[in-house]
Protein backbone atom coordinates (compact mmCIF):
# COMPACT_ATOMS: atom_id res chain seq x y z
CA UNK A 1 -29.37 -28.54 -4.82
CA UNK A 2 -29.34 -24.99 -3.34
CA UNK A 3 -26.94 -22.81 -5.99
CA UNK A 4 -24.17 -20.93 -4.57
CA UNK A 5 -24.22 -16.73 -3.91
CA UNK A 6 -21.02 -16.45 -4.98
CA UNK A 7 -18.12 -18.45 -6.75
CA UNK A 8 -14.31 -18.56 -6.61
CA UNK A 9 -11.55 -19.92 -8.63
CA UNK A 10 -8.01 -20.47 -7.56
CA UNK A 11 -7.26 -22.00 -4.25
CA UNK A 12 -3.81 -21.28 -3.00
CA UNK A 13 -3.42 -19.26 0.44
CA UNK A 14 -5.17 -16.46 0.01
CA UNK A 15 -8.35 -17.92 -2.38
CA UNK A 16 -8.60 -20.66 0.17
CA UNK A 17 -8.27 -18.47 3.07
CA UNK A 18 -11.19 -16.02 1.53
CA UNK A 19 -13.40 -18.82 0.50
CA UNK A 20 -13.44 -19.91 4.02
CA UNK A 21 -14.30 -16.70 5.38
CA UNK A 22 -17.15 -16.09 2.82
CA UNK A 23 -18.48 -19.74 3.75
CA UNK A 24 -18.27 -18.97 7.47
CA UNK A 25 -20.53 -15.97 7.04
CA UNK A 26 -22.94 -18.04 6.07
CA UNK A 27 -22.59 -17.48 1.92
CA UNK A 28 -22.94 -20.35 0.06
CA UNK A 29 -19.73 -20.63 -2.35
CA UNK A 30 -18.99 -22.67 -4.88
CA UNK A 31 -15.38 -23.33 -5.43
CA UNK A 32 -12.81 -24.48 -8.18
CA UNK A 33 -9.41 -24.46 -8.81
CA UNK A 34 -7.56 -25.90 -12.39
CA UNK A 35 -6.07 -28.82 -10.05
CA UNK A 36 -9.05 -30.91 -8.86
CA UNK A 37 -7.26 -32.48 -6.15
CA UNK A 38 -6.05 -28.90 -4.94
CA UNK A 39 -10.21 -28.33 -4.54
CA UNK A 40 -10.19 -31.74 -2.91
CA UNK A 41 -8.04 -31.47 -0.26
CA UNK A 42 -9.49 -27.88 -0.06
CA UNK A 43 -12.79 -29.53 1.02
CA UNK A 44 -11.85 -32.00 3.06
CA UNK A 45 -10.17 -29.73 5.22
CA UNK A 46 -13.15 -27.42 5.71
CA UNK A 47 -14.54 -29.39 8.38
CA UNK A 48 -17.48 -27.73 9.45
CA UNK A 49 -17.91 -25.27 7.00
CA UNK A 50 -18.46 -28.31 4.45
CA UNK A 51 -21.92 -27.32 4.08
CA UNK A 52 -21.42 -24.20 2.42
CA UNK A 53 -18.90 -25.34 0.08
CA UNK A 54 -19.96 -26.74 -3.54
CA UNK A 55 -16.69 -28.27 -4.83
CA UNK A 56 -16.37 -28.70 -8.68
CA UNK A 57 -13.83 -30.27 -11.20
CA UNK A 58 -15.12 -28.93 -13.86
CA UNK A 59 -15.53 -24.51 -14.89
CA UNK A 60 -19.11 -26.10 -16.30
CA UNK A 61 -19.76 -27.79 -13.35
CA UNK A 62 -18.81 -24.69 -11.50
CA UNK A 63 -20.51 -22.15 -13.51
CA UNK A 64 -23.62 -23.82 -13.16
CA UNK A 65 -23.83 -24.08 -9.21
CA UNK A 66 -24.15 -20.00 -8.60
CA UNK A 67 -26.68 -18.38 -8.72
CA UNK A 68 -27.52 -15.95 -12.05
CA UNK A 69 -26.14 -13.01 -12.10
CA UNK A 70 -23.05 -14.82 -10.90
CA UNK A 71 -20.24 -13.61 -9.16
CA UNK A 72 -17.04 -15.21 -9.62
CA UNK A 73 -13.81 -14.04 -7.60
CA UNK A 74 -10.66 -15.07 -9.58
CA UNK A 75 -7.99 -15.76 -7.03
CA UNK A 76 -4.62 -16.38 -8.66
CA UNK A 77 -1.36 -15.10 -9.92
CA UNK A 78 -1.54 -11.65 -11.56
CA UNK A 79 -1.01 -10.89 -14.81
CA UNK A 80 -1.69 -12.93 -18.00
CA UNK A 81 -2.62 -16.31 -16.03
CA UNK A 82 -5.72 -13.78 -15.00
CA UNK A 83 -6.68 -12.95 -19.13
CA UNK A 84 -6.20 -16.65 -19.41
CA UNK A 85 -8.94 -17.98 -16.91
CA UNK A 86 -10.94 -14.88 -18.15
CA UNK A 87 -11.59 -16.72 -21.46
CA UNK A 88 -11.37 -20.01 -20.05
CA UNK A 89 -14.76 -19.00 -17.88
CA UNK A 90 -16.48 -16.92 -21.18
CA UNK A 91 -18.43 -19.70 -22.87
CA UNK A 92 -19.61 -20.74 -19.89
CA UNK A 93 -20.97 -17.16 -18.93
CA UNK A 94 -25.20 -15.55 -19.64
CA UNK A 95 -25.33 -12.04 -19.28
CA UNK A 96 -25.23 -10.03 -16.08
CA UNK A 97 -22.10 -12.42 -14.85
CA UNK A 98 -19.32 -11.00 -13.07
CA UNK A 99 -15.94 -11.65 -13.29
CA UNK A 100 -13.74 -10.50 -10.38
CA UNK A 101 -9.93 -9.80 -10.46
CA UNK A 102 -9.14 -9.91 -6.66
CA UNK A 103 -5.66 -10.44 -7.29
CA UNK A 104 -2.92 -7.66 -6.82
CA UNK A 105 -3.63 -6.14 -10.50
CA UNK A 106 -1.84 -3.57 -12.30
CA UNK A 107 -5.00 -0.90 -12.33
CA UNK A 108 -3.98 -0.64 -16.11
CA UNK A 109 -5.15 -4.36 -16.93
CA UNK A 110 -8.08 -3.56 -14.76
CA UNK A 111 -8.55 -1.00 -17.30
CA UNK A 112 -8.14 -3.11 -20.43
CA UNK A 113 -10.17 -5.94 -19.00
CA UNK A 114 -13.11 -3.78 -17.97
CA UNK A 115 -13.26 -2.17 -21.44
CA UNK A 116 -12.94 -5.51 -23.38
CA UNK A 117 -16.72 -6.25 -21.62
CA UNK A 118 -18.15 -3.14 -22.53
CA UNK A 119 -19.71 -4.33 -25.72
CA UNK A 120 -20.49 -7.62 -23.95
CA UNK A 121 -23.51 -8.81 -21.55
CA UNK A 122 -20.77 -9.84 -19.24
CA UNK A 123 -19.23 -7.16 -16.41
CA UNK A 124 -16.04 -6.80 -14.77
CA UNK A 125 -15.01 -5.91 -11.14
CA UNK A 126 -11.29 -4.86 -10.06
CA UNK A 127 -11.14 -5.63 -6.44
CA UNK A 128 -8.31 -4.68 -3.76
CA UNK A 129 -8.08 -7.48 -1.09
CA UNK A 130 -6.04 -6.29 1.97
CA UNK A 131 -4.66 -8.13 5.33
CA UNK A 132 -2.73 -11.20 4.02
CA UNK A 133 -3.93 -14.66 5.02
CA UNK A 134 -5.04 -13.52 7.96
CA UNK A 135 -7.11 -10.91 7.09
CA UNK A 136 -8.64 -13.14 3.92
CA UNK A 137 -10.14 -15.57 6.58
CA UNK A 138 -11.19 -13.49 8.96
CA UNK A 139 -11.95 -9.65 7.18
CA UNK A 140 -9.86 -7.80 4.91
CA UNK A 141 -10.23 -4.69 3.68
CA UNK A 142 -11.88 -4.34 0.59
CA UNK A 143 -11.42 -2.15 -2.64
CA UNK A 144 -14.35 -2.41 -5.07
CA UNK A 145 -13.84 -0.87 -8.78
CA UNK A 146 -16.39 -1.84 -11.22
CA UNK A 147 -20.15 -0.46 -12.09
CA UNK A 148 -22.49 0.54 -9.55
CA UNK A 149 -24.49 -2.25 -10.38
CA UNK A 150 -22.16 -5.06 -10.43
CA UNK A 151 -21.00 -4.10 -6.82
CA UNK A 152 -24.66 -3.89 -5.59
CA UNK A 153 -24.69 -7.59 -6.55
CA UNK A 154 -21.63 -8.54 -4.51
CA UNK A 155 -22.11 -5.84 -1.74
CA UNK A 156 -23.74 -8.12 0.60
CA UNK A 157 -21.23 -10.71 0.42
CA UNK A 158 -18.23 -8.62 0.78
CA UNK A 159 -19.77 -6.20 3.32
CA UNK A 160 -20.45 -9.88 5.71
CA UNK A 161 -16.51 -10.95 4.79
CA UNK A 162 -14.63 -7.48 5.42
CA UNK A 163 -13.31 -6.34 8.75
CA UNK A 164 -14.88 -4.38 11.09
CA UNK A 165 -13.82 -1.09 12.81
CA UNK A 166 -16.12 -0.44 15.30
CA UNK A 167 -19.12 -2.29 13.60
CA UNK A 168 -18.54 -0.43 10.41
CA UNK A 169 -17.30 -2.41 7.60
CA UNK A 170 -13.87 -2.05 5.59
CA UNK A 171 -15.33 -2.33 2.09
CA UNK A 172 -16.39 0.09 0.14
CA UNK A 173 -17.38 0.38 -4.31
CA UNK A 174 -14.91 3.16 -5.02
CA UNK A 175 -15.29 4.24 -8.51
CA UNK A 176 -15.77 2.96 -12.31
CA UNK A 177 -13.00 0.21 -13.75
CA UNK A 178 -9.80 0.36 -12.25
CA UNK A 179 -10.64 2.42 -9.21
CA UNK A 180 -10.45 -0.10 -6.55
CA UNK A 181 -7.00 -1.45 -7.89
CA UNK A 182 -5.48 1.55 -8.38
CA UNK A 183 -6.19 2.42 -4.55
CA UNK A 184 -5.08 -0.72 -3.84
CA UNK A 185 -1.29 0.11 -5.29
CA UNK A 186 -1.16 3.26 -3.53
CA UNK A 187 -1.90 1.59 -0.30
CA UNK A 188 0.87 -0.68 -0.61
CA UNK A 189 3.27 1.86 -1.60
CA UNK A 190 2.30 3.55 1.74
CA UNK A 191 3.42 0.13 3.11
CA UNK A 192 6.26 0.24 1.89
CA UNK A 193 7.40 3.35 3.07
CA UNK A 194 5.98 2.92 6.12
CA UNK A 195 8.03 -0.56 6.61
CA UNK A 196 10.98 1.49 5.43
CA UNK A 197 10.78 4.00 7.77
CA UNK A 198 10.26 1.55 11.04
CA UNK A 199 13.18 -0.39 9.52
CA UNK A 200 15.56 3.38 9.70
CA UNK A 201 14.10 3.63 12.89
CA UNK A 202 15.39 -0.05 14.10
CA UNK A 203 18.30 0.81 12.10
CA UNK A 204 19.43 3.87 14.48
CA UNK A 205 18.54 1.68 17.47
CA UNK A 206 20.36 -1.49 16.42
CA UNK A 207 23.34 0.34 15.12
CA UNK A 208 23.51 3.82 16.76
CA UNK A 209 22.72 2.80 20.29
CA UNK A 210 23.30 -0.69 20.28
CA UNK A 211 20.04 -2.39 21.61
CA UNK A 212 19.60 -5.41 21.41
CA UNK A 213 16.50 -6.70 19.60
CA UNK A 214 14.58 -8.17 22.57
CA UNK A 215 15.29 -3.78 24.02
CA UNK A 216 14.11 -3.11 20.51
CA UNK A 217 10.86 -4.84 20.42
CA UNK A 218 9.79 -3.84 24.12
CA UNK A 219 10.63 -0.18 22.48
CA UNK A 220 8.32 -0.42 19.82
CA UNK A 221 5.74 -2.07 22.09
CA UNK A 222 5.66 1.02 24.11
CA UNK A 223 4.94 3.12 21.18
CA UNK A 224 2.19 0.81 19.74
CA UNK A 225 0.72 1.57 23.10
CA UNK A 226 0.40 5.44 22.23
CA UNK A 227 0.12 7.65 18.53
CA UNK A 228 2.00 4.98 16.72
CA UNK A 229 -0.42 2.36 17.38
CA UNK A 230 -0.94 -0.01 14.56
CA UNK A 231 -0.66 -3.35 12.74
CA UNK A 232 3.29 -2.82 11.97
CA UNK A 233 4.35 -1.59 14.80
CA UNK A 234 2.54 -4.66 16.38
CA UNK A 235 3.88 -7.32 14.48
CA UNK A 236 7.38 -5.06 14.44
CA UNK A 237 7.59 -6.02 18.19
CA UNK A 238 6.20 -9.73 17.45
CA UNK A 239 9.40 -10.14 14.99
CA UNK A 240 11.81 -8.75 17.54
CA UNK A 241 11.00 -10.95 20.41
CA UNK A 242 11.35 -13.97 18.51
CA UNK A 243 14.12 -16.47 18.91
CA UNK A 244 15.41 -18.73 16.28
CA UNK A 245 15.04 -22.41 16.94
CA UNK A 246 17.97 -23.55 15.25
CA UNK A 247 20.63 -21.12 16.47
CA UNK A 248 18.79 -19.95 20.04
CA UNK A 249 19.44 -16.19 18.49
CA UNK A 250 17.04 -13.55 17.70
CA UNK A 251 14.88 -14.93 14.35
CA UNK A 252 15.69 -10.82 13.00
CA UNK A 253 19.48 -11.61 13.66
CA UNK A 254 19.27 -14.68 11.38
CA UNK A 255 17.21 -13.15 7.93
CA UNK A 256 19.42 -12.07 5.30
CA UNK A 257 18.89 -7.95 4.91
CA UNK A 258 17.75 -8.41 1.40
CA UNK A 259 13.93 -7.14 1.06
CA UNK A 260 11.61 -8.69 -2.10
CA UNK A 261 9.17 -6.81 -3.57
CA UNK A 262 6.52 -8.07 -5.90
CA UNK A 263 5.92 -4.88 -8.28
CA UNK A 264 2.91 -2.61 -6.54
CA UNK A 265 5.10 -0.21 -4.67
CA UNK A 266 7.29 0.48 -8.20
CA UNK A 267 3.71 0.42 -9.56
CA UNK A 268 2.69 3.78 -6.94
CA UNK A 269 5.94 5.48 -7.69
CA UNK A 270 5.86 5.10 -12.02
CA UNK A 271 2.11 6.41 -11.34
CA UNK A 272 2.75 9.01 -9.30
CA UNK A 273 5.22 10.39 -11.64
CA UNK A 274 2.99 9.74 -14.18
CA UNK A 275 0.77 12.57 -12.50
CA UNK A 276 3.05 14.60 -11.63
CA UNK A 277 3.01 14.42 -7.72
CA UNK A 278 5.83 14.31 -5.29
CA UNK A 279 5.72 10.58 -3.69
CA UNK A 280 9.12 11.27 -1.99
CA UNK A 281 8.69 8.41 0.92
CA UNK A 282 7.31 5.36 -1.17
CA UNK A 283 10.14 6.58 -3.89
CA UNK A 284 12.72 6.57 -1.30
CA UNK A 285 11.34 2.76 0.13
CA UNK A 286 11.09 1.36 -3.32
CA UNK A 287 14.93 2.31 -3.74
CA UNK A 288 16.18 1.38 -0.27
CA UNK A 289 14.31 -2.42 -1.58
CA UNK A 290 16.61 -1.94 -4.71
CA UNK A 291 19.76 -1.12 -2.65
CA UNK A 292 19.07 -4.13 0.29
CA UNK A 293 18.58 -6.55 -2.95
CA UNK A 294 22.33 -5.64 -3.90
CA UNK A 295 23.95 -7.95 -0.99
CA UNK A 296 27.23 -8.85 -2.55
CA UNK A 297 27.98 -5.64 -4.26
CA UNK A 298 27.15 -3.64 -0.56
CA UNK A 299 29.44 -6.41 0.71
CA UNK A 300 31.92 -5.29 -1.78
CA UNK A 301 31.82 -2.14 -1.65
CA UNK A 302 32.13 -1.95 2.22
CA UNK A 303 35.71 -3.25 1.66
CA UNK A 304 36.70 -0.79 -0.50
CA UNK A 305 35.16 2.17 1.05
CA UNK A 306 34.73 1.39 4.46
CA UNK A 307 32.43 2.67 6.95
CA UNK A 308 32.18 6.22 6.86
CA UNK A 309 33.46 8.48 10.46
CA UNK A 310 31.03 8.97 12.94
CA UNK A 311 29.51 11.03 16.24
CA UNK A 312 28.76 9.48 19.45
CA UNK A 313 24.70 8.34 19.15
CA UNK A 314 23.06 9.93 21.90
CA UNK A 315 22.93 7.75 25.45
CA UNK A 316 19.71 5.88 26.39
CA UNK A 317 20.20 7.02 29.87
CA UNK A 318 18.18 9.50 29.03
CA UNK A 319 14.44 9.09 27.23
CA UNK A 320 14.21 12.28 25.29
CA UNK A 321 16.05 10.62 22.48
CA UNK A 322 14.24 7.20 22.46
CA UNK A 323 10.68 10.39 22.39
CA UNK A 324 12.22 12.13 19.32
CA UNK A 325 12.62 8.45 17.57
CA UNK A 326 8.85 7.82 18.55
CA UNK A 327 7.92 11.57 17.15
CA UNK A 328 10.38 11.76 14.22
CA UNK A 329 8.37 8.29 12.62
CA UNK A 330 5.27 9.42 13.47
CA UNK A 331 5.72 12.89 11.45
CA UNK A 332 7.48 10.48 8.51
CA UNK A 333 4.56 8.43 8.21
CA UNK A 334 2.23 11.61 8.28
CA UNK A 335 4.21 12.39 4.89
CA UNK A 336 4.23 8.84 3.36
CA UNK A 337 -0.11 8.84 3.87
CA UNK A 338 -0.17 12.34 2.86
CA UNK A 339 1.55 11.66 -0.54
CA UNK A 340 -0.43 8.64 -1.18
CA UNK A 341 -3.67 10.31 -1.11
CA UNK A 342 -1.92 13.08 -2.87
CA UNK A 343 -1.23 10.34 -5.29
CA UNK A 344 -4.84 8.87 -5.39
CA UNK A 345 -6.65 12.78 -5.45
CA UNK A 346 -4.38 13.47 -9.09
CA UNK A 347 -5.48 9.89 -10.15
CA UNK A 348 -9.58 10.51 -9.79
CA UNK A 349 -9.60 13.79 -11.49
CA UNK A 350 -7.48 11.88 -14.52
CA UNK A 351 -10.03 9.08 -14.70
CA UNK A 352 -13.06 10.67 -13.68
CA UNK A 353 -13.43 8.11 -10.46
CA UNK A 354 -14.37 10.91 -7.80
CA UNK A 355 -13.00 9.19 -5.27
CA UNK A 356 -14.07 9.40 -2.10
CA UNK A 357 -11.07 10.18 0.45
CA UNK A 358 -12.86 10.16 3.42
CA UNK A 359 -14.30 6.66 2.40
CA UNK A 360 -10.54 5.07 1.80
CA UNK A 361 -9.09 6.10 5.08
CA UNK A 362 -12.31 4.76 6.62
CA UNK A 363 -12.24 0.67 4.73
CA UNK A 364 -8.49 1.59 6.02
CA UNK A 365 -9.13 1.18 9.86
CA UNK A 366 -9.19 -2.59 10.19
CA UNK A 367 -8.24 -5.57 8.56
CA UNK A 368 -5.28 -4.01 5.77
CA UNK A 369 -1.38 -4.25 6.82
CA UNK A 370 -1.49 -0.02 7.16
CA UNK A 371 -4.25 -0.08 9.42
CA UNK A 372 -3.42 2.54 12.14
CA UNK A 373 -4.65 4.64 14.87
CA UNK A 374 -4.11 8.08 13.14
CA UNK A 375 -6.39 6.84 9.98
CA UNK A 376 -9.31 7.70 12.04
CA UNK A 377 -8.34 11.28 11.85
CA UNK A 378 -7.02 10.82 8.61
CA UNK A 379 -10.78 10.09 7.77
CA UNK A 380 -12.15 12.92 10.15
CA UNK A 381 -9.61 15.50 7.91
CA UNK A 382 -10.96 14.95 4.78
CA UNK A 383 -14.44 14.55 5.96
CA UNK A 384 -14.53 18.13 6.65
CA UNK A 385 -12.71 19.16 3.60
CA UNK A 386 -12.49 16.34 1.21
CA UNK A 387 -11.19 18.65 -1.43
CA UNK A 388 -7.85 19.51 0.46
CA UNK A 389 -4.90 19.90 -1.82
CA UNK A 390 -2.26 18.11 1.11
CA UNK A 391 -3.38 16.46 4.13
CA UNK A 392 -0.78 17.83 5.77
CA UNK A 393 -2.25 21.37 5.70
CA UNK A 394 -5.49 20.40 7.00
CA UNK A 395 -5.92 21.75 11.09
CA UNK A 396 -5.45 18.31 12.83
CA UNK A 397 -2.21 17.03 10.70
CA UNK A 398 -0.43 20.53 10.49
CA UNK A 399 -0.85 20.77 14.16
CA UNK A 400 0.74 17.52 14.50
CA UNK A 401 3.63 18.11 11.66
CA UNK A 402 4.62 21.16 13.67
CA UNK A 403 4.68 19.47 16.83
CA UNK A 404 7.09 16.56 15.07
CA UNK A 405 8.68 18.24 13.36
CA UNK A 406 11.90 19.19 15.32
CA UNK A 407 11.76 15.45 16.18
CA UNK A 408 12.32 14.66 12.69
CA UNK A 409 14.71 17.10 12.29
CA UNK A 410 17.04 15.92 15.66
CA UNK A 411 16.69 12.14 14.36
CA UNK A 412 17.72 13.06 10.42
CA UNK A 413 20.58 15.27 11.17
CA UNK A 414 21.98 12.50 13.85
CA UNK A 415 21.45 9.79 12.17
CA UNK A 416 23.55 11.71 8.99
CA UNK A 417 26.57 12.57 11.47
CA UNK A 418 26.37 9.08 12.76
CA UNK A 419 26.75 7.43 9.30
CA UNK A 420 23.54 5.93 9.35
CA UNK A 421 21.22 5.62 6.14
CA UNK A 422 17.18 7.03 6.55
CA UNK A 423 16.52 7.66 2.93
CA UNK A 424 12.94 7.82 3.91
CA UNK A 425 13.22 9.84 6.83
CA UNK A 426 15.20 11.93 5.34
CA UNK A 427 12.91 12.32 2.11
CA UNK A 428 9.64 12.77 4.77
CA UNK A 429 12.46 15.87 6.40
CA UNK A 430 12.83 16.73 2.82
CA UNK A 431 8.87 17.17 1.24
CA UNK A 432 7.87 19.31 4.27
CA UNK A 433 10.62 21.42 4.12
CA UNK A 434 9.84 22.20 0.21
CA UNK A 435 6.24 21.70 0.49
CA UNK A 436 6.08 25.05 3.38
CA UNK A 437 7.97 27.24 1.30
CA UNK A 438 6.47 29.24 -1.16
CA UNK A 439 9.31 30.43 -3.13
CA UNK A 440 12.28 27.68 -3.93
CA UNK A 441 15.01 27.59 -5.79
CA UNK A 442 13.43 26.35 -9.49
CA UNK A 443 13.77 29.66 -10.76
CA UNK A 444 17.58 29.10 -11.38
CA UNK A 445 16.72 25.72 -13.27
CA UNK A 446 13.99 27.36 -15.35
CA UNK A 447 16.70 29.65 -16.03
CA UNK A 448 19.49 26.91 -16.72
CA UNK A 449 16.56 25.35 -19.48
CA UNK A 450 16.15 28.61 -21.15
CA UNK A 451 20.18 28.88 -21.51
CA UNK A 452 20.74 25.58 -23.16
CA UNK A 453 17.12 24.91 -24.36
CA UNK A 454 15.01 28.18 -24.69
CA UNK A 455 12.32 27.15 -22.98
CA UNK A 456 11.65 30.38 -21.62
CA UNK A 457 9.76 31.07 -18.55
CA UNK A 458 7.10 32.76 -16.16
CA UNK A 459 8.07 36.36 -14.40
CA UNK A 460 7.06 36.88 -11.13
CA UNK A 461 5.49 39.67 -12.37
CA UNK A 462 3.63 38.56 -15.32
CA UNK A 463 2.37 35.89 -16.77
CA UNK A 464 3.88 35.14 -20.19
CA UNK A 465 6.49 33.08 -21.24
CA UNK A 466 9.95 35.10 -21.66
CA UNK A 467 13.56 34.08 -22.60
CA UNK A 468 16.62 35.45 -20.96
CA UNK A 469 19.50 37.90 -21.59
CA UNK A 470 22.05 34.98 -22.28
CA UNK A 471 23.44 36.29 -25.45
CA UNK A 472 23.48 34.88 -28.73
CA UNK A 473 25.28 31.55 -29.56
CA UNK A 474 25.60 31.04 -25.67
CA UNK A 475 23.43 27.72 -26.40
CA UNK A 476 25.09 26.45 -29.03
């Protein structure tokens, strides 16, 4: 019998989904999952596809229908169930094998994991799978960490799976161990803060000037059809237009406003901090997750307090409002991408990846939930200077931050008198402001720390550290 290219365990949604895909691109697979009738039923609905599919009941069995040196994709639940499988597979494994974490890792265990093979003939690969279902059957983007070597074994496969942006394909090997995992987090904290910020935006619509959420979607369906083109504004307009079958009302009207989260966008923010770089938006959208979780203590507290006094929103007779909405999200997200590879630049130079930015916003374009139109001049920016310390200061995205800007600025400050909360907005109002202004106002807390602390401090016109006149026994 004809051995499989490549091998997958773990058959829910998305391993079923991608196993699928990779058969319909004509790659033999061989699949398994720890339930045999899960793999079962798995082929039996395959249909045509059946004759790229090796089913096995047994990791033996399994291991021994791919083709040395043998991929495997391990598709299930993060965390320890993935350390568990790991040495489930091991005495089943010859050297050169492949193990391949394409679960939503912590880049950390990537880490561990990789270096546990090191002194083994067996190799690891950390791989980012973006796009949902949808994109795992028919082309995600892909996020390769791992050696050189073990990708140029898989590359093949995963380039024939991965989406397509013009022709070129979303996948990409971007660095050594937990490289493709770690870029991988960051984009979903950009998700998240760019979910938070449409969900401001619908926010001031739904609650400032009272649309309805049929007007709502055919707003956002005019903006997908200019700058703010992409996959969540799309589906944002999707969701609005859809009508509950039970109750005949709007589906949106009918979901309790209490977000989940599953741990990568915390993940983005505790590394970003780690490193020391502002990630103001995805900070501000883990929180408003946090605060939308707390239903019965908001309820709670909105008897006590009450709603706070507000302006008049502006009329929609008029479009120039409706523009500044469009603008004011499109300069927000600017900020939310621009930390995020501010986030992911700090990262490569702490664990020697090299990353390569242009190369991320490219796998970017198609088939991940941030795809957008703007990421194909994110990728022309840092093509011509991949080294740049903000995207926002590059030519094409400062031009467009200055043209936003007062957008952003009109939306914040009404939304504010209007009682209305855009943490994320705000925050993406916030980071430029501080960001374009090269002297602040940390002086006077580098001051308060030498008072209580002695800390001391740099002169703006030297170099050493100094203390201040504060007198003695003032810190005491």
């Amino acid at each position: 019998m004809e051995q499989a290219e490549i091998g997958l365990i773990g058959l829910g949604v998305m391993g079923s989904n991608l196993a699928l895909n990779i058969a319909e691109k004509g790659n033999k697979i061989a699949v398994f999952n720890r339930s045999p009738e899960a793999t079962k039923k798995f082929f039996a609905e395959a249909g045509a596809l059946q004759g790229q599919i090796i089913p096995c009941e047994t990791l033996e069995e399994f291991v021994a229908a791919i083709r040395p040196p043998r991929p495997i994709i391990i598709m299930i639940k993060a965390g320890e169930p993935v350390d568990q499988q790991m040495e489930l597979l091991k005495p089943y494994l010859d050297a050169g094998d492949i193990m391949i974490d394409a679960g939503n890792a912590n880049f950390r265990d990537t880490i561990r994991r990789f270096d546990s093979l090191k002194d083994s003939p067996l190799t690891f690969i950390g791989m980012g799978v973006s796009g949902g279902e949808e994109g795992a059957r028919h082309g995600p983007s892909i996020m390769v960490g791992g050696t050189e070597d073990s990708w140029k074994r898989v590359e093949k496969v995963l380039t024939s799976i991965s989406a397509k942006f013009n022709g070129d394909p979303c996948v990409a090997w971007l660095g050594n161990d937990g490289a493709g995992h770690f870029v991988k987090t960051i984009h979903n904290g950009i998700e998240y803060a760019d979910m938070q910020m449409i969900a401001e935006i619908y926010g001031i619509l739904r609650d400032g000037m009272k649309l309805s959420a049929s007007e709502i979607g055919q707003v956002f369906g005019r903006w997908n059809e200019g700058r703010l083109n992409s996959y969540l504004i799309e589906i944002t307009e999707k969701v609005l237009a859809a009508t509950d079958p039970v109750t005949g009302k709007p589906m949106v009207d009918m979901i309790l406003d209490a977000a989940g989260q599953k741990g990568t966008g915390k993940w983005s923010v505790i590394e970003a901090q780690n490193l020391g770089v502002a990630a103001t938006g995805i900070e501000a959208a883990v929180a408003g997750r946090i605060l939308s979780s707390q239903k019965v203590e908001r309820e709670a507290a909105e008897k006590i307090l009450g709603l706070p006094q507000t302006v008049a929103m502006p009329s929609t007779d008029g479009l120039s409002f409706l523009d500044d909405l469009e603008n004011a999200l499109l300069a927000a997200k600017i900020g939310a991408y621009a930390q995020g590879f501010a986030v992911m630049a700090a990262a490569s130079k702490e664990y020697g990846w090299n990353l390569p930015m242009p190369t991320i916003a490219r796998i970017w374009r198609a088939g991940c939930i941030i795809r957008s139109q703007f990421l194909d001049e994110i990728t022309s920016a840092f093509t011509k200077d991949p080294d740049t310390a903000n995207l926002i200061v590059t030519p094409a995205f400062s031009k467009l931050v200055q043209e936003t800007d007062g957008a952003l600025r009109r939306v914040v400050s009404t939304a504010v008198m209007s009682g209305l909360p855009v943490p994320a907005l705000s925050s993406a109002l916030a980071y430029f402001d501080s960001y374009r202004r090269g002297r602040g106002t940390a002086n006077l807390i580098q001051a308060q720390r030498d008072f209580f602390g002695a800390h001391g401090f740099d002169r703006v016109d030297g170099v050493d550290k100094h203390h201040g006149p504060w007198g003695s026994g003032l810190n005491a």
